[in-house]
Protein backbone atom coordinates (compact mmCIF):
# COMPACT_ATOMS: atom_id res chain seq x y z
CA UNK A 1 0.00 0.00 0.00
CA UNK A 2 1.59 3.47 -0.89
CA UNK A 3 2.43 6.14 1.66
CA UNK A 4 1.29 9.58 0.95
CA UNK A 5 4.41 12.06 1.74
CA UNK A 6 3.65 15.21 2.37
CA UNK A 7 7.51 17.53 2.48
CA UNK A 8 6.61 21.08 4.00
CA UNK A 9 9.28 23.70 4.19
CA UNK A 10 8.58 28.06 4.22
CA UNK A 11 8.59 28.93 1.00
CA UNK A 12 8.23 25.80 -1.29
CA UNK A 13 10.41 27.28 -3.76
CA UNK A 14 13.80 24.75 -2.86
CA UNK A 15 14.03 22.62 0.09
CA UNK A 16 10.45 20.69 -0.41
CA UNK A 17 10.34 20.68 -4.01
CA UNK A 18 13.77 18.95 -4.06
CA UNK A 19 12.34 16.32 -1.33
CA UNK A 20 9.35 15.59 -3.34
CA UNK A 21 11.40 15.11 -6.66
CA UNK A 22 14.32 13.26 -5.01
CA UNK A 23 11.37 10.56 -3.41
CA UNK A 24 9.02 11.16 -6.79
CA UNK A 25 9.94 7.96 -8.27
CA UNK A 26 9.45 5.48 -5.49
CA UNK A 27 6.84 3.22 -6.45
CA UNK A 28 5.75 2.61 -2.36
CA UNK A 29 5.32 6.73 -1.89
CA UNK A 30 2.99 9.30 -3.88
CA UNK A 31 4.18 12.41 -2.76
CA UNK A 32 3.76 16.21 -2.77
CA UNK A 33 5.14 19.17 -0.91
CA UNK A 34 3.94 22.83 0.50
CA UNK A 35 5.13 25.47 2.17
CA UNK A 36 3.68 27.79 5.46
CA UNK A 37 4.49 31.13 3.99
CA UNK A 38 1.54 33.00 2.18
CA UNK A 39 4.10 33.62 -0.17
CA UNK A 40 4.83 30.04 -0.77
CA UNK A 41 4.31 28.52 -4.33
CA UNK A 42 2.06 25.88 -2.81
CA UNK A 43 0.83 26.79 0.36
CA UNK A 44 -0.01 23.89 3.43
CA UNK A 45 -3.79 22.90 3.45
CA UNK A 46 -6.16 21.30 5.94
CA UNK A 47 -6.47 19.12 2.54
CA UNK A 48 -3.41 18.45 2.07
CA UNK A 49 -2.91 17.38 5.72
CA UNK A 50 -5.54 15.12 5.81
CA UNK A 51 -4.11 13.11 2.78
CA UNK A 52 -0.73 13.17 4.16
CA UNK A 53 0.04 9.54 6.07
CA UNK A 54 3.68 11.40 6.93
CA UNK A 55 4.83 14.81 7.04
CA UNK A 56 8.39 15.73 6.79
CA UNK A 57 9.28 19.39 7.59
CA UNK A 58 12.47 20.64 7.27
CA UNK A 59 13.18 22.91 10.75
CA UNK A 60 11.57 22.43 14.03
CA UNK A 61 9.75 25.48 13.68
CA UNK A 62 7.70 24.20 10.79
CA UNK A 63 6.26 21.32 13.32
CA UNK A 64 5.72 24.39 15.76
CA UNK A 65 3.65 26.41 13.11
CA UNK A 66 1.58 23.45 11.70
CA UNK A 67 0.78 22.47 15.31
CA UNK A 68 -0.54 26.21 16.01
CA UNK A 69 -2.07 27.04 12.92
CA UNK A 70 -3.33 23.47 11.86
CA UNK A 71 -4.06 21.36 14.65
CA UNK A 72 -7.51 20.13 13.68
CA UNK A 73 -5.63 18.26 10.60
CA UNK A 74 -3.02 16.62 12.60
CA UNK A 75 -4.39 13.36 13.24
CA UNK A 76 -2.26 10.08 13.27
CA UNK A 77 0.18 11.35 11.12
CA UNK A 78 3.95 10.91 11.27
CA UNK A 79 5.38 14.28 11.64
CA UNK A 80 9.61 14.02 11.54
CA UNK A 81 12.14 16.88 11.11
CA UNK A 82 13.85 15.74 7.21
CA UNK A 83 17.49 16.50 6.80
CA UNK A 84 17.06 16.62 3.13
């Protein structure tokens, strides 16, 4: 059964882009990234929460914000810090 992986950074202009298309080609993972900024190119949903099964994020204040501002989305979902 295939994970959805959901890679958030700020802006989702380098650091989750580059996770999505490193893990893009995995057969056991569908992925997707996003970004907390209002300026980001894809911005974090309640939707996109929701489908994530794990969430990588890629600084310990990006758990911190989705905790605060999304909390009603985090469910039993994996959240881990990514050193990618």
């Amino acid at each position: 059964m295939n994970k959805n992986v959901l890679f958030v950074c700020s802006q989702n202009k380098l650091r989750s882009p580059t996770a999505e298309q490193v893990y893009a080609s995995r057969d056991d993972l569908t992925v997707s990234s996003a970004g907390l900024n209002n300026s980001a190119k894809n911005r974090v949903s309640g939707e996109l929460l929701e489908w994530a099964d794990i969430i990588f994020v890629m600084e310990k204040n990006h758990i911190n914000r989705l905790r605060k501002n999304f909390r009603e989305y985090l469910k039993d979902q994996k959240t881990k810090r990514s050193f990618v």
